[in-house]
PDB file of N, CA and C in Angstrom:
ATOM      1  N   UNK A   1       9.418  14.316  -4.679  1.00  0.00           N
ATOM      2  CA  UNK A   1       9.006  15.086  -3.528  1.00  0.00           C
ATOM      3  C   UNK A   1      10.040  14.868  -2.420  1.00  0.00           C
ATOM      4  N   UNK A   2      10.187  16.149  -1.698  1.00  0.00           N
ATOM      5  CA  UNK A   2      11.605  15.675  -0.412  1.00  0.00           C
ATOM      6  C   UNK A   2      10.871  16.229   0.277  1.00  0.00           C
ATOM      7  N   UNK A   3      11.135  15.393   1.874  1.00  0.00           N
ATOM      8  CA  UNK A   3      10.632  15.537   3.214  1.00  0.00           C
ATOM      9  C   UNK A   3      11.697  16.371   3.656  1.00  0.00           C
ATOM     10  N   UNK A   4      11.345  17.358   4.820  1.00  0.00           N
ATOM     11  CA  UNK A   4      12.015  17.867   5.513  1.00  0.00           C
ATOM     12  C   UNK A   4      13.055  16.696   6.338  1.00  0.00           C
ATOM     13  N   UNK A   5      14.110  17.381   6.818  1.00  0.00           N
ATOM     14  CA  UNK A   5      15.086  16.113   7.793  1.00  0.00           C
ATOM     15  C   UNK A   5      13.877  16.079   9.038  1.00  0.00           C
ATOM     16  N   UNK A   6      13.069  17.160   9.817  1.00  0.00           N
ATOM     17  CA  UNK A   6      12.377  16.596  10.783  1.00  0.00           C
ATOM     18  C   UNK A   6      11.204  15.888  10.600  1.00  0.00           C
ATOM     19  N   UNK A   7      10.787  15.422   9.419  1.00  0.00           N
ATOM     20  CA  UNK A   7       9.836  14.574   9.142  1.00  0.00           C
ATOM     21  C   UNK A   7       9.836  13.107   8.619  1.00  0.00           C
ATOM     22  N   UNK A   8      11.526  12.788   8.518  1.00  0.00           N
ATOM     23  CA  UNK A   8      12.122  11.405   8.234  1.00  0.00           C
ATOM     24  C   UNK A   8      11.937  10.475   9.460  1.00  0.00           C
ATOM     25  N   UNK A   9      12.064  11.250  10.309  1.00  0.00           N
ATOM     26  CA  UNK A   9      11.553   9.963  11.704  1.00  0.00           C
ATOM     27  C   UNK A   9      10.544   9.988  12.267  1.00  0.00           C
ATOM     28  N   UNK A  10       9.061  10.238  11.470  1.00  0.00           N
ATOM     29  CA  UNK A  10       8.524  10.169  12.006  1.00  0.00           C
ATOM     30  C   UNK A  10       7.485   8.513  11.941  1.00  0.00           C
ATOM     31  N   UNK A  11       7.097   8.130  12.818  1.00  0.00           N
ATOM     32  CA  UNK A  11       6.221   7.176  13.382  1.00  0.00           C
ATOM     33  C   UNK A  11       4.852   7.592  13.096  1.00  0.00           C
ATOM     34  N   UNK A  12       4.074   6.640  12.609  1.00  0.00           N
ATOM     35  CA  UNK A  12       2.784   6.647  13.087  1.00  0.00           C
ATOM     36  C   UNK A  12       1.744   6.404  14.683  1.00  0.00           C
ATOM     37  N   UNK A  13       0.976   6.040  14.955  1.00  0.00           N
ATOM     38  CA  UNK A  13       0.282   5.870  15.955  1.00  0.00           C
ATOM     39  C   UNK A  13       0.477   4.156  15.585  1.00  0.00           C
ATOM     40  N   UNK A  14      -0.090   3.735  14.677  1.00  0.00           N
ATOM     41  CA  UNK A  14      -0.359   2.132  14.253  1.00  0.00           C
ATOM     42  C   UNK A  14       0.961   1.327  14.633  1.00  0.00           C
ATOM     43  N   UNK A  15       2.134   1.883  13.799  1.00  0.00           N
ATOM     44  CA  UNK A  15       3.597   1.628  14.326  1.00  0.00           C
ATOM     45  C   UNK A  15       3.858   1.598  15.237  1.00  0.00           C
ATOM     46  N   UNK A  16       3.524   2.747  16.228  1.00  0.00           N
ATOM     47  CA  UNK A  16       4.164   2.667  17.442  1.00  0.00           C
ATOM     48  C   UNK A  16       3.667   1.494  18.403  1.00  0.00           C
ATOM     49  N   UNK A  17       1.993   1.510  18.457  1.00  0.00           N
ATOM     50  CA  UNK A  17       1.058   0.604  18.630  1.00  0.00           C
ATOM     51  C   UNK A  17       1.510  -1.039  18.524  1.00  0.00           C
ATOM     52  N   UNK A  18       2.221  -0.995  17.234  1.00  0.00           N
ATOM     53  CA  UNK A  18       2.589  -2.701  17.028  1.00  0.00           C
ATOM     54  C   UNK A  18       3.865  -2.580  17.163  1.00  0.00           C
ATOM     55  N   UNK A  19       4.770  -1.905  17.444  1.00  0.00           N
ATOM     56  CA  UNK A  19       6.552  -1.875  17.900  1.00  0.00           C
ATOM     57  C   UNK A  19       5.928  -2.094  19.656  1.00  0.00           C
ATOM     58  N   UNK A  20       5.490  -1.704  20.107  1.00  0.00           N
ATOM     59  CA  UNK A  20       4.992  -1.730  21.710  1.00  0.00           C
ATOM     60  C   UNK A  20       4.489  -3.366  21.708  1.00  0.00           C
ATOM     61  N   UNK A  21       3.398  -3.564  21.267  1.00  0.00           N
ATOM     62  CA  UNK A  21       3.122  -5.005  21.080  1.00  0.00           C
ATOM     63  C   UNK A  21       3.839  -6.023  20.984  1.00  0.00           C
ATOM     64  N   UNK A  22       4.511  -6.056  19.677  1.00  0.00           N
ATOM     65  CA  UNK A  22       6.102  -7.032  19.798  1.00  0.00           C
ATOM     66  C   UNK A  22       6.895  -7.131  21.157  1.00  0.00           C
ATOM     67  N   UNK A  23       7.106  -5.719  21.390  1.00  0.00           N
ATOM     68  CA  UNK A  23       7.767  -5.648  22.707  1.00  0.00           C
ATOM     69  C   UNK A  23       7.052  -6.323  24.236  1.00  0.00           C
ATOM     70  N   UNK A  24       5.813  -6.243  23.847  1.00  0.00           N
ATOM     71  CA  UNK A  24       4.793  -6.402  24.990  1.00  0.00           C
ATOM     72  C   UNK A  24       5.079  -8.332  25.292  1.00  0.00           C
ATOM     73  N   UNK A  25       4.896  -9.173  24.101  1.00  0.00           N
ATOM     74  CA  UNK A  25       4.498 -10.495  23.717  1.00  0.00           C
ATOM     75  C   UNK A  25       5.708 -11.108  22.736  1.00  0.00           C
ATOM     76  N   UNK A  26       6.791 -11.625  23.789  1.00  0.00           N
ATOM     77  CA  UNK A  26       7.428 -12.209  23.088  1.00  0.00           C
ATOM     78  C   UNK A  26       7.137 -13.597  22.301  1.00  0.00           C
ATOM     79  N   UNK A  27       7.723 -13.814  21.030  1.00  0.00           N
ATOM     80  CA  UNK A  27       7.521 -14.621  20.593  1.00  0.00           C
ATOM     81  C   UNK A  27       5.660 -14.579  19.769  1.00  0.00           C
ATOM     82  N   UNK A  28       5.688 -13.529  19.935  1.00  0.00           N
ATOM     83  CA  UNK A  28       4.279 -13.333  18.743  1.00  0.00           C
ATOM     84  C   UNK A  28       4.631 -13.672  17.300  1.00  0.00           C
ATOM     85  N   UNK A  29       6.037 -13.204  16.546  1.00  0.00           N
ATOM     86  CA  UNK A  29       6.305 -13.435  15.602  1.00  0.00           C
ATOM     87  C   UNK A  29       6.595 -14.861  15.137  1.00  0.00           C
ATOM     88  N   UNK A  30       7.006 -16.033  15.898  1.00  0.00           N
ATOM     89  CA  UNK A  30       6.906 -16.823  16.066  1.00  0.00           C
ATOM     90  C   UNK A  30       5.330 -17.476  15.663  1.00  0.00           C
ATOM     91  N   UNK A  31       4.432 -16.742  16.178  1.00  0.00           N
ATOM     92  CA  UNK A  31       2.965 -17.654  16.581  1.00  0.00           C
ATOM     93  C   UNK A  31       2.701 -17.243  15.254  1.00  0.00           C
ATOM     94  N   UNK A  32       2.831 -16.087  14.798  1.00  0.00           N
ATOM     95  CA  UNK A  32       2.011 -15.332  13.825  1.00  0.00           C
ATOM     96  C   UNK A  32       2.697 -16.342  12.440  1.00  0.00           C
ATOM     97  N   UNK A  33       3.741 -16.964  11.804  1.00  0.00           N
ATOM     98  CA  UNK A  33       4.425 -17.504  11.531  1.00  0.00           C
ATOM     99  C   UNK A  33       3.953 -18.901  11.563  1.00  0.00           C
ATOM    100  N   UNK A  34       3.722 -19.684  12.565  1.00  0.00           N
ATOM    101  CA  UNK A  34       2.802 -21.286  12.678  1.00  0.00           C
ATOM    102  C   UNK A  34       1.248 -20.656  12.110  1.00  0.00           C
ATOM    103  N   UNK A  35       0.988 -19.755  12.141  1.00  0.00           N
ATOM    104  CA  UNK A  35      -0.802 -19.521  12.458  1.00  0.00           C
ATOM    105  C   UNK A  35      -0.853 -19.702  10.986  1.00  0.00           C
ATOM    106  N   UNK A  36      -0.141 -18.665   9.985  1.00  0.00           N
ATOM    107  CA  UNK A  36      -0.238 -18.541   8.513  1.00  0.00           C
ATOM    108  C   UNK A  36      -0.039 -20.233   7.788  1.00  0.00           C
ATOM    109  N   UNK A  37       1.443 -20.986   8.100  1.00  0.00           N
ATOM    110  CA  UNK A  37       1.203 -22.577   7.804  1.00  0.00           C
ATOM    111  C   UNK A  37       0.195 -22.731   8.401  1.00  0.00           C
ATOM    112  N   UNK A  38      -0.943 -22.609   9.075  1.00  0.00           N
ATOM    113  CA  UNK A  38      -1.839 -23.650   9.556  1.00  0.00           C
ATOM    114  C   UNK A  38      -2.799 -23.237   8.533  1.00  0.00           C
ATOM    115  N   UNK A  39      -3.046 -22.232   8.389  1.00  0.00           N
ATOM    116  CA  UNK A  39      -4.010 -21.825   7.306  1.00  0.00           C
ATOM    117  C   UNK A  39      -3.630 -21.687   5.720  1.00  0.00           C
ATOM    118  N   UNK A  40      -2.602 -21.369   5.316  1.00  0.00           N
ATOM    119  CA  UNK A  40      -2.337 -21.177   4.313  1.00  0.00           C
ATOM    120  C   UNK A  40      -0.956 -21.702   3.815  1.00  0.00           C
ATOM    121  N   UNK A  41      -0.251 -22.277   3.899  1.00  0.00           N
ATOM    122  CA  UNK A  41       0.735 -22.793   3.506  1.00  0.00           C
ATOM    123  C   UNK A  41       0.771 -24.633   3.400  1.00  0.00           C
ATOM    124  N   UNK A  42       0.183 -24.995   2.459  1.00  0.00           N
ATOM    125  CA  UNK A  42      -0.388 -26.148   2.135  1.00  0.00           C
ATOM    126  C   UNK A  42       0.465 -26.598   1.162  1.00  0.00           C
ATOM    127  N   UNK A  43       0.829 -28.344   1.687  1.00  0.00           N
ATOM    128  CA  UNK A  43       1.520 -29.133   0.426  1.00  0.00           C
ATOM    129  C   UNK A  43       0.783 -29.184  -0.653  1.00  0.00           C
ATOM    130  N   UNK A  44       1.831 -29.007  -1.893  1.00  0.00           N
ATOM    131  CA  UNK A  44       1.095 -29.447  -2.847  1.00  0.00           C
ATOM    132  C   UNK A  44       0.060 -30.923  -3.406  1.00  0.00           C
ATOM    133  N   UNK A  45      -0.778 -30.829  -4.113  1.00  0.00           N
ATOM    134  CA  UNK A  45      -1.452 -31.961  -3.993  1.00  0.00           C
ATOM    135  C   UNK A  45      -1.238 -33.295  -5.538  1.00  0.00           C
ATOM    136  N   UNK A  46      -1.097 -34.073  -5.447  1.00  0.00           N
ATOM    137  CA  UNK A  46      -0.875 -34.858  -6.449  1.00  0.00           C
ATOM    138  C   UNK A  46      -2.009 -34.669  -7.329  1.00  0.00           C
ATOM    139  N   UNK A  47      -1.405 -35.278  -8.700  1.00  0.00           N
ATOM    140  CA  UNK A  47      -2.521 -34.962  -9.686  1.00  0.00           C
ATOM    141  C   UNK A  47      -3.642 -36.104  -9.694  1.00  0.00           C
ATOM    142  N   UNK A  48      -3.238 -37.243  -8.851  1.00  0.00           N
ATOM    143  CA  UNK A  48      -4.503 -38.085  -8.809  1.00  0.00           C
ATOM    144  C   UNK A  48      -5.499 -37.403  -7.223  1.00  0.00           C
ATOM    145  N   UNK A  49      -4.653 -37.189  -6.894  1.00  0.00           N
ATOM    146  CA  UNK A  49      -5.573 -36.218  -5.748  1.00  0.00           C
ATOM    147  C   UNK A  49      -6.497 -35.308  -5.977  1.00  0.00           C
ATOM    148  N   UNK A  50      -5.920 -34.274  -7.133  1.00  0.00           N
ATOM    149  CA  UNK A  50      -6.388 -33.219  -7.959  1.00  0.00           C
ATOM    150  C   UNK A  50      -7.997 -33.412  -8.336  1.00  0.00           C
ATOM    151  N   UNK A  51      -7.606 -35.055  -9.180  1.00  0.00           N
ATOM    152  CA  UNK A  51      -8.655 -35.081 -10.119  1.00  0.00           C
ATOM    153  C   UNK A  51     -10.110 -35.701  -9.368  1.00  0.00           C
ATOM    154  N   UNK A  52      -9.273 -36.357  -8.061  1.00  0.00           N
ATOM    155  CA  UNK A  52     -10.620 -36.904  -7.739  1.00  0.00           C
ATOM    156  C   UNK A  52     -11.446 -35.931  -7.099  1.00  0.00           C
ATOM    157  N   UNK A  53     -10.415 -34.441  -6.780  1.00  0.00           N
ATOM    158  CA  UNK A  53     -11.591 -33.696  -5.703  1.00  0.00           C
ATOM    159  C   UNK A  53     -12.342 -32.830  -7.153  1.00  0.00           C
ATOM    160  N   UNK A  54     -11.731 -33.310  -8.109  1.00  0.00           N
ATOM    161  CA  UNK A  54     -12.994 -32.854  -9.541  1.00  0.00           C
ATOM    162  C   UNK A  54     -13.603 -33.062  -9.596  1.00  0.00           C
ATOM    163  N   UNK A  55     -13.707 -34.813  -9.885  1.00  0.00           N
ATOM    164  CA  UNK A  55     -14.722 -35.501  -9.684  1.00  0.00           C
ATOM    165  C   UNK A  55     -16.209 -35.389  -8.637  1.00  0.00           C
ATOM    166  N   UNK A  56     -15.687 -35.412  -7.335  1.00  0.00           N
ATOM    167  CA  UNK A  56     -16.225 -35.126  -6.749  1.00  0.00           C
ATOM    168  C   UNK A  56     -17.176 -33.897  -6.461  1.00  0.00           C
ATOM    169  N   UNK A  57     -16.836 -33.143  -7.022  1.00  0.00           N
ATOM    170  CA  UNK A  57     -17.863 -31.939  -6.677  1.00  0.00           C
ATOM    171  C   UNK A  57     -19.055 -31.965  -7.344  1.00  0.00           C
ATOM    172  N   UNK A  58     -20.078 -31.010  -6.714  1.00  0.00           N
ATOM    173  CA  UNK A  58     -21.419 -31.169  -7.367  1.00  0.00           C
ATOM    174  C   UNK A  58     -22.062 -30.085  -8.363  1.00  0.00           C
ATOM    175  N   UNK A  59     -22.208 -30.636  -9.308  1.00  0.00           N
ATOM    176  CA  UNK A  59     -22.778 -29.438 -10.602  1.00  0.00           C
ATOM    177  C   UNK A  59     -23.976 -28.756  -9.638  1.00  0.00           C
ATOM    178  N   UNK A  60     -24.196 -27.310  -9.877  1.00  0.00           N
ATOM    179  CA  UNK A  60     -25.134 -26.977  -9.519  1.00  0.00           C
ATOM    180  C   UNK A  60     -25.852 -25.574 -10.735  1.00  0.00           C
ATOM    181  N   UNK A  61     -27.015 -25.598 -10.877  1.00  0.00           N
ATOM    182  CA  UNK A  61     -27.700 -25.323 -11.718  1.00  0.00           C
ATOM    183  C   UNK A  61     -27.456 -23.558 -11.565  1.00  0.00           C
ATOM    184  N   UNK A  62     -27.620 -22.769 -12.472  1.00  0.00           N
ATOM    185  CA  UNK A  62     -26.942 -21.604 -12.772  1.00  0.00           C
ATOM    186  C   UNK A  62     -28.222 -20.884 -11.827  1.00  0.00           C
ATOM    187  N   UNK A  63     -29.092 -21.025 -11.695  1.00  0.00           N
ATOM    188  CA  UNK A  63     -30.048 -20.006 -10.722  1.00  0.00           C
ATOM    189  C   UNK A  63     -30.858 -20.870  -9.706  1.00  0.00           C
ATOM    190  N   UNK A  64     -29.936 -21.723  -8.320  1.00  0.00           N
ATOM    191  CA  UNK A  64     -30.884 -22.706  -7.908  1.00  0.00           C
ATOM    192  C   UNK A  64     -32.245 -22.453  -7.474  1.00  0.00           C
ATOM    193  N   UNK A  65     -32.675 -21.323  -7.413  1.00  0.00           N
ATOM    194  CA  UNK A  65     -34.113 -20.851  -6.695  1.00  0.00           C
ATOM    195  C   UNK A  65     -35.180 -21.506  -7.848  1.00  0.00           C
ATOM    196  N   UNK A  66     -34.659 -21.497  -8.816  1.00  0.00           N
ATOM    197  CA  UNK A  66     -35.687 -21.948 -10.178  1.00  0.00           C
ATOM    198  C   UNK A  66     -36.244 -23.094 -10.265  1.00  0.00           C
ATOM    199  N   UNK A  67     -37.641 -23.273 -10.555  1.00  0.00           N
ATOM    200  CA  UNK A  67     -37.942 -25.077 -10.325  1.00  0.00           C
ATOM    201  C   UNK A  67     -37.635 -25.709 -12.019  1.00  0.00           C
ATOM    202  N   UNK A  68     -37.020 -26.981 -12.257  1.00  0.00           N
ATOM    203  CA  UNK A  68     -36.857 -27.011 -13.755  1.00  0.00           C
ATOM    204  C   UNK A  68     -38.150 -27.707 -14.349  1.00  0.00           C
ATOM    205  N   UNK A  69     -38.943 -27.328 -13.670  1.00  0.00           N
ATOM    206  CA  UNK A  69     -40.714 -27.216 -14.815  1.00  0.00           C
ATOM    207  C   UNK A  69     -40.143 -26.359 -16.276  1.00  0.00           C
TER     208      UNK A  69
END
């Protein structure tokens, strides 16, 4: 499928919206960047680490509402 040449530059609303933003708040990319390591970018964990958070967890019964009468 080919776009016309006057439809290659075009922008969205959302784009323009977050190109303005960046511009608005320097150093957002920065924050946005620490925020993701804080939440999601985690050392790996050793395998004795691994096993004890195995250990640790609690079996729980396949339908807990059920009394085991």
């Amino acid at each position: 499928m080919f776009f016309k040449k006057q439809h290659s530059m075009y922008e969205s609303e959302h784009t323009k919206f977050i190109k303005e933003l960046k511009e608005k708040t320097p150093g957002m990319d920065q924050r946005q960047v620490e925020g993701r390591a804080l939440l999601w970018d985690k050392a790996p964990l050793s395998l004795d680490e691994q096993e004890r958070i195995k250990q640790s967890r609690l079996r729980q019964q396949a339908y807990p509402y059920q009394s085991k009468v």
